[in-house]
C-alpha atoms as a PDB file:
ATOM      1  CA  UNK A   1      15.774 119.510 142.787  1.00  0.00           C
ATOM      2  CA  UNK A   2      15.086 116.233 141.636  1.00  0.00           C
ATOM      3  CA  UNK A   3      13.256 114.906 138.678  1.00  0.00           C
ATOM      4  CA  UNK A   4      11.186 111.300 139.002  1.00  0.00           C
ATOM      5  CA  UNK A   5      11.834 108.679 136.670  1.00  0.00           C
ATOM      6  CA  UNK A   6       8.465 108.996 134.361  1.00  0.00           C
ATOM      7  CA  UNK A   7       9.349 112.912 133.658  1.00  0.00           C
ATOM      8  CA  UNK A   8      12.961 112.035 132.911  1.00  0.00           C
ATOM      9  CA  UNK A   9      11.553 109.465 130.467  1.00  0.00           C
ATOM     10  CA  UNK A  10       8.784 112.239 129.013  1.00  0.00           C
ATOM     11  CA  UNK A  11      11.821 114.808 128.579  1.00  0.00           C
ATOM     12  CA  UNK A  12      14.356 113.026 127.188  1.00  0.00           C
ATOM     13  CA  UNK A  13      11.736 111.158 124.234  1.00  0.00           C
ATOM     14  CA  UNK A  14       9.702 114.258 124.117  1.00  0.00           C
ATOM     15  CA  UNK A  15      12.173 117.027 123.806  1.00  0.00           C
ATOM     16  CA  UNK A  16      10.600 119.406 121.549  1.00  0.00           C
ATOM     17  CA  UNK A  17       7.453 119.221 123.586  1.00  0.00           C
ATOM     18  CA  UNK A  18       9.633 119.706 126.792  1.00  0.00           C
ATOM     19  CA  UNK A  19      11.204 122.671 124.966  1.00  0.00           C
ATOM     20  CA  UNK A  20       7.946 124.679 124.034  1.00  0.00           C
ATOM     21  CA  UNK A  21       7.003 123.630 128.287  1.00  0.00           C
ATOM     22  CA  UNK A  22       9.636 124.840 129.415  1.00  0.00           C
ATOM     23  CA  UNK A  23      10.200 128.230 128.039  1.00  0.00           C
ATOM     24  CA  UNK A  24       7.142 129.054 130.082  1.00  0.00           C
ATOM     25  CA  UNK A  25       9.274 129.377 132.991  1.00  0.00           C
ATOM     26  CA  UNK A  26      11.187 132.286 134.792  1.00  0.00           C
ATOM     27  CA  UNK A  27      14.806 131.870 133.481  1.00  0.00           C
ATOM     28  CA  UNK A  28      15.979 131.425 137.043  1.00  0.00           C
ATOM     29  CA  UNK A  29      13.282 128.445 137.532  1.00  0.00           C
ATOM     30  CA  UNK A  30      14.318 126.806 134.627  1.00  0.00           C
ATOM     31  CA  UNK A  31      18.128 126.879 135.258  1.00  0.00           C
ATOM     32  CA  UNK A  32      17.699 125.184 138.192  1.00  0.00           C
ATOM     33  CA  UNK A  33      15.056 122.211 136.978  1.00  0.00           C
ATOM     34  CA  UNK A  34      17.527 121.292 133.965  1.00  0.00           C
ATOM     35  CA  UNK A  35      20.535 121.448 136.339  1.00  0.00           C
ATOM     36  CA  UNK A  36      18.523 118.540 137.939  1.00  0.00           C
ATOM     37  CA  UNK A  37      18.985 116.696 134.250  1.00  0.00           C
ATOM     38  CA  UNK A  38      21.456 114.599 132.233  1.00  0.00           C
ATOM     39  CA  UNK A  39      23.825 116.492 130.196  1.00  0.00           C
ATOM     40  CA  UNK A  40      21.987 114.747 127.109  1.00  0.00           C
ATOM     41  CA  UNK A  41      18.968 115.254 127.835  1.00  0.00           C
ATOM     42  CA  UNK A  42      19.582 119.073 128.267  1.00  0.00           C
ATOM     43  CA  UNK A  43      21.358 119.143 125.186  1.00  0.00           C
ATOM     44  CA  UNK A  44      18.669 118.084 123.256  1.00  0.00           C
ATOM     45  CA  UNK A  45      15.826 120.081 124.869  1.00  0.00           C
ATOM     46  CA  UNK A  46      18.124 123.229 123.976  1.00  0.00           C
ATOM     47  CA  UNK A  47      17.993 122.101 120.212  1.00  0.00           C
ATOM     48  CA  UNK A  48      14.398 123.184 120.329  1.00  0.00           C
ATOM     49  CA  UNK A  49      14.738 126.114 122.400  1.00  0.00           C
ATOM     50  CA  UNK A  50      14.407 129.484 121.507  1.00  0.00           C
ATOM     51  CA  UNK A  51      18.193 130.771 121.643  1.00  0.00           C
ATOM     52  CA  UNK A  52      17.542 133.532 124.222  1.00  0.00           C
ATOM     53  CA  UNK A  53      16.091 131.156 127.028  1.00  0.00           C
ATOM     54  CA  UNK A  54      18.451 128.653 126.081  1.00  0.00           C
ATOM     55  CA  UNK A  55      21.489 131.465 126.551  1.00  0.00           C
ATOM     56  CA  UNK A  56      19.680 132.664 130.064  1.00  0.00           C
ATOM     57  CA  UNK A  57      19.385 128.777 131.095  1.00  0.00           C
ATOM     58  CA  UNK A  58      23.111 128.025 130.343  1.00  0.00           C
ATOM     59  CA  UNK A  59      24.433 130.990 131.903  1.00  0.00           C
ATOM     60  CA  UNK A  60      22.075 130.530 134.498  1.00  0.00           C
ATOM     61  CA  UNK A  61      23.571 126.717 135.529  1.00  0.00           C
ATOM     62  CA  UNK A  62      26.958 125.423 137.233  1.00  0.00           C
ATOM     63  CA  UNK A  63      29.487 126.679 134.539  1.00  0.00           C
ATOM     64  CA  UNK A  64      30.926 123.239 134.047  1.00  0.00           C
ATOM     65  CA  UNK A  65      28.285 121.608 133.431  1.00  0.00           C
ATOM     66  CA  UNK A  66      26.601 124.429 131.040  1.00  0.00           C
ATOM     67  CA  UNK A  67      29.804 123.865 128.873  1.00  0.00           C
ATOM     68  CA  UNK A  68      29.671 120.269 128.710  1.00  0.00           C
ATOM     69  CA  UNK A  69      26.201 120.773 127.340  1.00  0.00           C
ATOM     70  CA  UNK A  70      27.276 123.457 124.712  1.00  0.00           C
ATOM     71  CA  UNK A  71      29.728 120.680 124.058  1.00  0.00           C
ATOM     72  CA  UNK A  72      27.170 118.243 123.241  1.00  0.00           C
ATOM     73  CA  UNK A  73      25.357 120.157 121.214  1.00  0.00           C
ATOM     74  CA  UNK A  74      28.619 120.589 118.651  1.00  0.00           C
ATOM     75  CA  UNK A  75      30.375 123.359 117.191  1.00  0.00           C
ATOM     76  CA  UNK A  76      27.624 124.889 114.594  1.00  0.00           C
ATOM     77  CA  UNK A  77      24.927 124.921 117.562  1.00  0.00           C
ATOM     78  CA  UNK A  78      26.901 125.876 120.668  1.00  0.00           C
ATOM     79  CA  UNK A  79      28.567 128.415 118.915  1.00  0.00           C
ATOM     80  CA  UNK A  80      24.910 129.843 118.243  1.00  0.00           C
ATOM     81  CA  UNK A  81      24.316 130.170 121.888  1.00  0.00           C
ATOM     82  CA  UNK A  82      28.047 131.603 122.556  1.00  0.00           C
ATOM     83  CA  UNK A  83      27.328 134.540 120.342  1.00  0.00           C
ATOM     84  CA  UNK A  84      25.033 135.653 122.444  1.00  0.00           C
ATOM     85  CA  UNK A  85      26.905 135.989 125.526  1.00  0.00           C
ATOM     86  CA  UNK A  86      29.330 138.560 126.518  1.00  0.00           C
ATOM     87  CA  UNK A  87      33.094 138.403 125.646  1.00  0.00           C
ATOM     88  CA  UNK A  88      33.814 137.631 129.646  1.00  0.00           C
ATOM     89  CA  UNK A  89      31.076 134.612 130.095  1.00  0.00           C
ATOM     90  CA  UNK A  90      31.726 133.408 126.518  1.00  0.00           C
ATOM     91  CA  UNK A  91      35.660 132.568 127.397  1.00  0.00           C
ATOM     92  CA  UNK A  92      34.579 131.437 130.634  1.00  0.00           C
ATOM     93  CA  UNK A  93      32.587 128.733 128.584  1.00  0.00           C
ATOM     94  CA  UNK A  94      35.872 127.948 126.631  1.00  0.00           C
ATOM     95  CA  UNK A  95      38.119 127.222 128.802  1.00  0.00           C
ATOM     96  CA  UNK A  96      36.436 124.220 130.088  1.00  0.00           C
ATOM     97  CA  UNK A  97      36.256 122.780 126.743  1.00  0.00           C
ATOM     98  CA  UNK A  98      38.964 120.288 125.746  1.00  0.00           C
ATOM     99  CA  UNK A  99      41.463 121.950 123.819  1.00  0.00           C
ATOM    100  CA  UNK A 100      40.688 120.791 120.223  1.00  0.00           C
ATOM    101  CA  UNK A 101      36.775 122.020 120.548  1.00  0.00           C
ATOM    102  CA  UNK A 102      37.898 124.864 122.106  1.00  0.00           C
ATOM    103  CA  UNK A 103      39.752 125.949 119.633  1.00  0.00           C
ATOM    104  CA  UNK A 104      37.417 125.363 116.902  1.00  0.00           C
ATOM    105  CA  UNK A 105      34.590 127.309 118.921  1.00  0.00           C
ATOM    106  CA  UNK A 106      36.776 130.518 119.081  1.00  0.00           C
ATOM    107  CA  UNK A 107      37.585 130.133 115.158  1.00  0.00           C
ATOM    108  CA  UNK A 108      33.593 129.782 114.656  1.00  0.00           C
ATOM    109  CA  UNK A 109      32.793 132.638 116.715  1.00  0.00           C
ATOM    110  CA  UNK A 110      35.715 134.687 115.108  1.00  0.00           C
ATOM    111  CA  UNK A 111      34.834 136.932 111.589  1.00  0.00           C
ATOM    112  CA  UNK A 112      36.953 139.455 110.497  1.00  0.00           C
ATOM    113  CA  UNK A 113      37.189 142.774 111.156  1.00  0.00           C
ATOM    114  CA  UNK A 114      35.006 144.385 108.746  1.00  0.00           C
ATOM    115  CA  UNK A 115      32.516 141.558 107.581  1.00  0.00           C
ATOM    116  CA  UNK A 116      28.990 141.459 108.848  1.00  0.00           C
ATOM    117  CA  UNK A 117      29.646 138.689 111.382  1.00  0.00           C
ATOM    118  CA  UNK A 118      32.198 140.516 113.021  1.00  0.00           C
ATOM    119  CA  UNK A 119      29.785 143.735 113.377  1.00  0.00           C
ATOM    120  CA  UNK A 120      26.328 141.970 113.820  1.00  0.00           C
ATOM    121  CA  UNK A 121      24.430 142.650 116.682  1.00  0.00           C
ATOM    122  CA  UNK A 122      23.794 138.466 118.165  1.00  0.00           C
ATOM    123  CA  UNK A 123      21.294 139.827 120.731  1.00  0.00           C
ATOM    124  CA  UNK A 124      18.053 139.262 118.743  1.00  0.00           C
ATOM    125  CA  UNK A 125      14.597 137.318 119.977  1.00  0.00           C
ATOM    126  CA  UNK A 126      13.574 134.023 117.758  1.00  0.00           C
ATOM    127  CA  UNK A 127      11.186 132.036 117.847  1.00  0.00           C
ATOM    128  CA  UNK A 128       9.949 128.921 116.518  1.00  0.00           C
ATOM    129  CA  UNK A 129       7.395 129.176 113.540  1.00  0.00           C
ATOM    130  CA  UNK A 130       4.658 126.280 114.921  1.00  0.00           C
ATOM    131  CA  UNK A 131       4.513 128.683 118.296  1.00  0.00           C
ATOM    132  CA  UNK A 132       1.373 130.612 118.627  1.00  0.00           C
ATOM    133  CA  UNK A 133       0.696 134.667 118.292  1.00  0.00           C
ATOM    134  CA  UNK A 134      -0.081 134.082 122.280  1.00  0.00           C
ATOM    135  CA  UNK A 135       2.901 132.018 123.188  1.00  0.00           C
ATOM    136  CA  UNK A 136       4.904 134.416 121.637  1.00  0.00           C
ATOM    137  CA  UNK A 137       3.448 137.557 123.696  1.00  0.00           C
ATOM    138  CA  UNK A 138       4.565 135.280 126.793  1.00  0.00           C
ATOM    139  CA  UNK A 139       7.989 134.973 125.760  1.00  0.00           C
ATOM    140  CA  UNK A 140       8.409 138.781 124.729  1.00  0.00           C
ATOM    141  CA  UNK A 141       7.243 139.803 128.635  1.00  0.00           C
ATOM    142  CA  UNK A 142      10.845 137.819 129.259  1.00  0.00           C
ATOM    143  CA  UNK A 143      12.748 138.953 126.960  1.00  0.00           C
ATOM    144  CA  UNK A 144      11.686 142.719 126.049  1.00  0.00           C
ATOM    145  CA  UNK A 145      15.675 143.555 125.562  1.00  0.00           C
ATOM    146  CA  UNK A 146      16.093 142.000 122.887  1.00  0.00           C
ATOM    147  CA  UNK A 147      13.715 142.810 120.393  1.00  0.00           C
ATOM    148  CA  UNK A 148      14.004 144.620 117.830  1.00  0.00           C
ATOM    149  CA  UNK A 149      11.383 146.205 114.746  1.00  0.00           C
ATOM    150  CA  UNK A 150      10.594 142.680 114.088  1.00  0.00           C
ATOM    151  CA  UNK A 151      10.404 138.829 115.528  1.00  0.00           C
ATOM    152  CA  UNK A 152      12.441 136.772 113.697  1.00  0.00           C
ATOM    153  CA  UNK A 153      11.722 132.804 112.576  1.00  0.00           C
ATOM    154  CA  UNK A 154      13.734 129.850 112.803  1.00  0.00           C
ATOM    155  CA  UNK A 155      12.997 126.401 112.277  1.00  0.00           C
ATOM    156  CA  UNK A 156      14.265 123.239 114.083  1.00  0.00           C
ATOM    157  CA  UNK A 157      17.286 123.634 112.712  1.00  0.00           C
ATOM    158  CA  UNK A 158      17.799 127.380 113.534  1.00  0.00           C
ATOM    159  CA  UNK A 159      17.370 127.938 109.785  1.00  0.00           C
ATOM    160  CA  UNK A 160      15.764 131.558 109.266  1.00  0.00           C
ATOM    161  CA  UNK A 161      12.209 130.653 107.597  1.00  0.00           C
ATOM    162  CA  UNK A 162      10.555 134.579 107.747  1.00  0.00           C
ATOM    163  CA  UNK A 163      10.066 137.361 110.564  1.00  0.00           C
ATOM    164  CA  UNK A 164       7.005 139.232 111.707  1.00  0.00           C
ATOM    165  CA  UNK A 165       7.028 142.902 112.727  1.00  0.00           C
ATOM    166  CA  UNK A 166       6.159 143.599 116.105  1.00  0.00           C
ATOM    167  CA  UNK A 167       2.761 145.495 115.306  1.00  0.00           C
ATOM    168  CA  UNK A 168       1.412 143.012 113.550  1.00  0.00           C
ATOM    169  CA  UNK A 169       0.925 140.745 116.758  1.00  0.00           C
ATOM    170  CA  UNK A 170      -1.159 143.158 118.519  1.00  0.00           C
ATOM    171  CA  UNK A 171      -3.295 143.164 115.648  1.00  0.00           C
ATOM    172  CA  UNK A 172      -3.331 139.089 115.333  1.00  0.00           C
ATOM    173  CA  UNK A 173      -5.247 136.385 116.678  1.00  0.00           C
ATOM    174  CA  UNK A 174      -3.775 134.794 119.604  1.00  0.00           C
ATOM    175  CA  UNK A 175      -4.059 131.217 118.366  1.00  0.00           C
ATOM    176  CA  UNK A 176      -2.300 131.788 114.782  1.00  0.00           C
ATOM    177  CA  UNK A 177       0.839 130.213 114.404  1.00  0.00           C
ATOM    178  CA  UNK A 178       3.311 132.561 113.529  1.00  0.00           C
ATOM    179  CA  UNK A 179       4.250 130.254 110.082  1.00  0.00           C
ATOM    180  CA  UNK A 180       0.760 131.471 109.271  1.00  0.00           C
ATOM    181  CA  UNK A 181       1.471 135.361 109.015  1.00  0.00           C
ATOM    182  CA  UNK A 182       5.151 135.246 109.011  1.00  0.00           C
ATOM    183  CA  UNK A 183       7.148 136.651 105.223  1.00  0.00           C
ATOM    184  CA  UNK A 184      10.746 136.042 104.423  1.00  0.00           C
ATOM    185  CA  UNK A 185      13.212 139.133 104.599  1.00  0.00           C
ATOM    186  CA  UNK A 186      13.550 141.033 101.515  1.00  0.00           C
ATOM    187  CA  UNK A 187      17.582 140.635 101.744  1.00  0.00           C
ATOM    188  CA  UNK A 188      19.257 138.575 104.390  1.00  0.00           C
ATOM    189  CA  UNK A 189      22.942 139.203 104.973  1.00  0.00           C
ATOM    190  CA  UNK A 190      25.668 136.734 104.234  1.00  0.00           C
ATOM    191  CA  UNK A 191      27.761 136.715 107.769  1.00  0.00           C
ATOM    192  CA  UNK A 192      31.012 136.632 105.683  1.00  0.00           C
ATOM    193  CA  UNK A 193      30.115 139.507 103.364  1.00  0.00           C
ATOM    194  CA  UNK A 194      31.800 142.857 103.934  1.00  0.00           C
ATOM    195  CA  UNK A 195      30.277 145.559 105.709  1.00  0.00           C
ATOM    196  CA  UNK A 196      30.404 147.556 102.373  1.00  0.00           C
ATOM    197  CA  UNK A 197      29.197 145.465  99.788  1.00  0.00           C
ATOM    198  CA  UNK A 198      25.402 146.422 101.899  1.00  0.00           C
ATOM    199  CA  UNK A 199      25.255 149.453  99.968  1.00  0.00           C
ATOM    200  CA  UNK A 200      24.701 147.758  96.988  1.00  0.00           C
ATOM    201  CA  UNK A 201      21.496 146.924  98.613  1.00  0.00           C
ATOM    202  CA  UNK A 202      18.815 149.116  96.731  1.00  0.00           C
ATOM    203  CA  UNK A 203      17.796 151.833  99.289  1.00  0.00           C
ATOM    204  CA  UNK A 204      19.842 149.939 101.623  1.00  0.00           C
ATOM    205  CA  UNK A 205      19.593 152.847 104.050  1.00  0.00           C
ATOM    206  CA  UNK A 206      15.948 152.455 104.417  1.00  0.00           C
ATOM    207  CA  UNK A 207      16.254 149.200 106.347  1.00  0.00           C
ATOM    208  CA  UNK A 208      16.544 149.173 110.310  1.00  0.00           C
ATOM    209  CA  UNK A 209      17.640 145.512 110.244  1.00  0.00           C
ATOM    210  CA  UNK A 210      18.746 143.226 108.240  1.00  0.00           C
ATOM    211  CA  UNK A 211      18.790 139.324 109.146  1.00  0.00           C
ATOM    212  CA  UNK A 212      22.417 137.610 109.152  1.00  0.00           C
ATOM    213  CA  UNK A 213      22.636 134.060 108.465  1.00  0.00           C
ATOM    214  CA  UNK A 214      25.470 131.781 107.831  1.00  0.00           C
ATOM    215  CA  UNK A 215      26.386 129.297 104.604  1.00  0.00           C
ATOM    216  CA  UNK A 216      23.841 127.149 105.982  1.00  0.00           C
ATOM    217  CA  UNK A 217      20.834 129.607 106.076  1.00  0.00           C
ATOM    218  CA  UNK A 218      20.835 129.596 110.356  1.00  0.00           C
ATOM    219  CA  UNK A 219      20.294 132.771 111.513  1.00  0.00           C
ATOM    220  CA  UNK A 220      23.041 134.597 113.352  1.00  0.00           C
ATOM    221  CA  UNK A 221      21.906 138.112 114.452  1.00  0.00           C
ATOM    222  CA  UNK A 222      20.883 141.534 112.842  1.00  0.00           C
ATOM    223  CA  UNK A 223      22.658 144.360 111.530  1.00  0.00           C
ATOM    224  CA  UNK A 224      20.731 147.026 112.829  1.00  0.00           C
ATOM    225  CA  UNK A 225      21.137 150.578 112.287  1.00  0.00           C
ATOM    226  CA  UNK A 226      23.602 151.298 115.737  1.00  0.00           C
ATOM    227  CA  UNK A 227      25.480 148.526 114.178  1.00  0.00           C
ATOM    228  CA  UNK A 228      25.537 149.391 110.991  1.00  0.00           C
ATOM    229  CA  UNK A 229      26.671 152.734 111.708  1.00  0.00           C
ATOM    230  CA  UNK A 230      29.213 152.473 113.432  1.00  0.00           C
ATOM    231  CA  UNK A 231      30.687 149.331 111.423  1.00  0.00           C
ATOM    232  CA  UNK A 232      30.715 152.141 108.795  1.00  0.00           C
ATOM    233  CA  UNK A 233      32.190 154.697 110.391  1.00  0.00           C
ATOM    234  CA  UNK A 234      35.326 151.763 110.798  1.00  0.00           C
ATOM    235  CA  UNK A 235      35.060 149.925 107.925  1.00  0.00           C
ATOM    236  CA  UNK A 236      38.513 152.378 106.241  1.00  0.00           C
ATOM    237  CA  UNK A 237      40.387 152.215 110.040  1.00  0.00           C
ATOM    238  CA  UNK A 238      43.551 150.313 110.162  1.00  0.00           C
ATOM    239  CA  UNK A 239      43.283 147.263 111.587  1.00  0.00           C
ATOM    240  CA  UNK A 240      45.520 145.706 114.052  1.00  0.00           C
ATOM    241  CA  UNK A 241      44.598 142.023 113.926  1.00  0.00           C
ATOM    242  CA  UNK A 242      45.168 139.602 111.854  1.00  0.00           C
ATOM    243  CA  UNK A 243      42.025 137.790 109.762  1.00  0.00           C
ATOM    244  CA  UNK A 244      40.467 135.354 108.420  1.00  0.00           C
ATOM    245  CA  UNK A 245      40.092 135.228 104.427  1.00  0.00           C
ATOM    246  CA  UNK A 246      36.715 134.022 102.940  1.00  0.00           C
ATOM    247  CA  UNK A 247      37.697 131.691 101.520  1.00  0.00           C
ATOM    248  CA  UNK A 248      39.681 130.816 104.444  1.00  0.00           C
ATOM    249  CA  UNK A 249      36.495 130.518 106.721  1.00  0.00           C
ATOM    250  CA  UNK A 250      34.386 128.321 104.346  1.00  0.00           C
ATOM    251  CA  UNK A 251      37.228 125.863 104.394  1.00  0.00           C
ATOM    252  CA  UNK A 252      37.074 126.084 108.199  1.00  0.00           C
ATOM    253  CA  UNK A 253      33.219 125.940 108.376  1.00  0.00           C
ATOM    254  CA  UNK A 254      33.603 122.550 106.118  1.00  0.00           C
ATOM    255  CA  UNK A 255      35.750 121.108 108.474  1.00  0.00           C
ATOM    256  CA  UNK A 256      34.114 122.118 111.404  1.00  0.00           C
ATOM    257  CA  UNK A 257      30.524 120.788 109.793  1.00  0.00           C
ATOM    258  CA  UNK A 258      32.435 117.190 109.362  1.00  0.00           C
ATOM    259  CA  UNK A 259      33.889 117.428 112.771  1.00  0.00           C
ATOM    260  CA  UNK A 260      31.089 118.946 114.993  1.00  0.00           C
ATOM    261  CA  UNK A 261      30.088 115.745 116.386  1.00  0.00           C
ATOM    262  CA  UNK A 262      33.061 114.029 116.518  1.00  0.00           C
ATOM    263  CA  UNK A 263      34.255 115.979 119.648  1.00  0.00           C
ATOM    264  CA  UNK A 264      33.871 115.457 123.380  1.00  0.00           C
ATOM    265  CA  UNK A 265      35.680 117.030 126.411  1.00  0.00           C
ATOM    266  CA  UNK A 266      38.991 114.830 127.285  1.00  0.00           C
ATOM    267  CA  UNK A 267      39.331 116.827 130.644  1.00  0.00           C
ATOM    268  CA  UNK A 268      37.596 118.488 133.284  1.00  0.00           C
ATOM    269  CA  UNK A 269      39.148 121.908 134.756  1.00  0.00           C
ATOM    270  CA  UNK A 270      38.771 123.044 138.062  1.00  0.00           C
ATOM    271  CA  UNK A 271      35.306 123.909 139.738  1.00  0.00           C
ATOM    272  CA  UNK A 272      35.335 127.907 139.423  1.00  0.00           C
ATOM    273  CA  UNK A 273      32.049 130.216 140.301  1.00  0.00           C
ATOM    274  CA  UNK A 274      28.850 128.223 139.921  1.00  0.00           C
ATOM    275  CA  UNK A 275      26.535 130.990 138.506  1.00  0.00           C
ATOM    276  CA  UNK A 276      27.842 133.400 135.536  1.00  0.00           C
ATOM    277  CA  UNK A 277      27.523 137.282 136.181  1.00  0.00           C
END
C-alpha cells in the first residue's frame, strides 16, 4: 500500500485527527495502511490512539518495525502498549530493542510480586474523553473482550480523567462527549501499592474494579475481582524471585522519565516472522 504525498502531509501535522480516523478501521486494515508510513509518523498517531487499537495495530505490523515505533514513542508510553500484550509477543518486541532501552522496558513492565501492578489485569478498553457516546459504541463492536463493568477515560496523555459504566451509554445520546457524563473513580489504585493495603478500602469488597494508575496519574489496568482474588489467595505464598523495593522503583521511574527520550535503537536484529500470533 502506498500513501500519496498530501495524506502523508495531513497525517503526520494532523495526528490526533488521523488517530480518531483511523480507529474506524478493522484492526487488520489499519495494520497494513500505517505499515505504509514513517516510523514517526506512526509513532505519533499512536500517542492519540486508544491503547487497544494501537496494541492490535502494532502486533498486527512487521515486528521490526512495530518495535522501532514502540521505541519512538519512549519508555513511559511503549511500555503502556507492552502491558497489554502477552508474555511471548511482549519479549518478541524486546529483543529488537537496543540493549539499554531494552532493559529499561523490562524494569518498567516489571512490579513485584504482590503489588497491584504485578496482579492488575492490563487488558481494559479506554477511550479518549472528546470521543462521542456513538464513536464509542463503534469501537466497543471491536473490542467487546475487553470491557469490563465500566469504560474507562484517558486524556492525551493517557492520564485517567473519569470512567462511565457500560449502561449508561445505552441510555445516552449518541452525540455527547463522553467528558460530558463521565465521573472520576471513587478510589484509584496506586500500581506500587500492595495487594493488601486494598482492604483498607471501605467496603473494598463491594467494588468489581478498581482503576490502576501509575506516579504520574496514567492509567495502567484494573484490578478486577478474578484478579483480585486470586492475588489474594497468593499474597502469604513464598516467593521465589527476587523484587523490586518501592522505593527502589520510584528511583527507577525518575530515571527512566529523564531518559525516555533520550534513547534510540543502535542495532537492528535479524528479520524474524512478520506478523505476531
Amino acid at each position: 500500500m502506498s500513501i500519496n504525498k498530501i495524506a502523508l502531509y495531513v497525517l503526520t501535522e494532523h495526528p490526533m485527527d488521523a488517530a480518531r480516523s483511523l480507529e474506524q478501521f478493522e484492526p487488520e486494515q489499519l495494520a497494513d495502511y500505517l505499515d505504509a508510513l514513517p516510523i514517526n509518523t506512526v509513532a505519533e498517531i499512536l500517542k492519540f490512539m486508544v491503547p487497544s487499537i494501537a496494541v492490535g495495530a502494532l502486533k498486527g505490523m512487521p515486528v521490526d518495525k512495530s518495535s522501532k515505533i514502540v521505541t519512538q514513542l519512549g519508555v513511559e508510553r511503549g511500555a503502556l502498549l507492552l502491558q497489554r500484550m502477552n508474555g511471548s509477543i511482549r519479549l518478541n518486541f524486546i529483543s529488537r530493542m537496543s540493549p539499554v532501552f531494552a532493559n529499561m522496558m523490562r524494569l518498567v513492565l516489571r512490579y513485584p510480586v504482590g503489588t497491584v501492578g504485578q496482579a492488575m489485569n492490563p487488558n481494559v478498553l479506554t477511550v479518549q474523553e472528546d470521543l462521542s457516546v456513538g464513536e464509542v459504541m463503534r469501537i466497543i463492536k471491536n473490542s467487546a473482550e475487553l470491557l469490563h463493568n465500566d469504560i474507562y477515560i484517558i486524556d492525551n496523555k493517557q492520564h485517567l480523567t473519569g470512567q462511565v459504566p457500560v449502561r449508561q451509554l445505552l441510555v445516552s445520546s449518541t452525540d455527547l462527549k463522553m467528558k460530558k457524563i463521565m465521573k472520576m473513580p471513587t478510589h484509584s489504585l496506586s500500581a506500587r501499592a500492595s495487594v493488601k493495603s486494598i482492604k483498607t478500602i471501605p467496603n473494598w469488597n463491594n467494588h468489581d474494579n478498581y482503576p490502576v494508575v501509575d506516579r504520574q496519574g496514567i492509567f495502567l489496568g484494573v484490578m478486577d475481582r478474578a484478579a483480585l482474588n486470586k492475588a489474594m489467595n497468593i499474597s502469604n505464598e513464598d516467593r521465589t524471585e527476587p523484587e523490586l523495593s518501592g522505593t527502589a522503583i520510584e528511583v527507577a521511574e525518575i530515571f527512566w522519565d529523564a531518559c525516555a527520550n533520550m534513547i534510540v535503537p543502535n542495532q537492528t536484529l535479524p528479520n524474524r516472522d512478520k506478523k505476531h500470533e
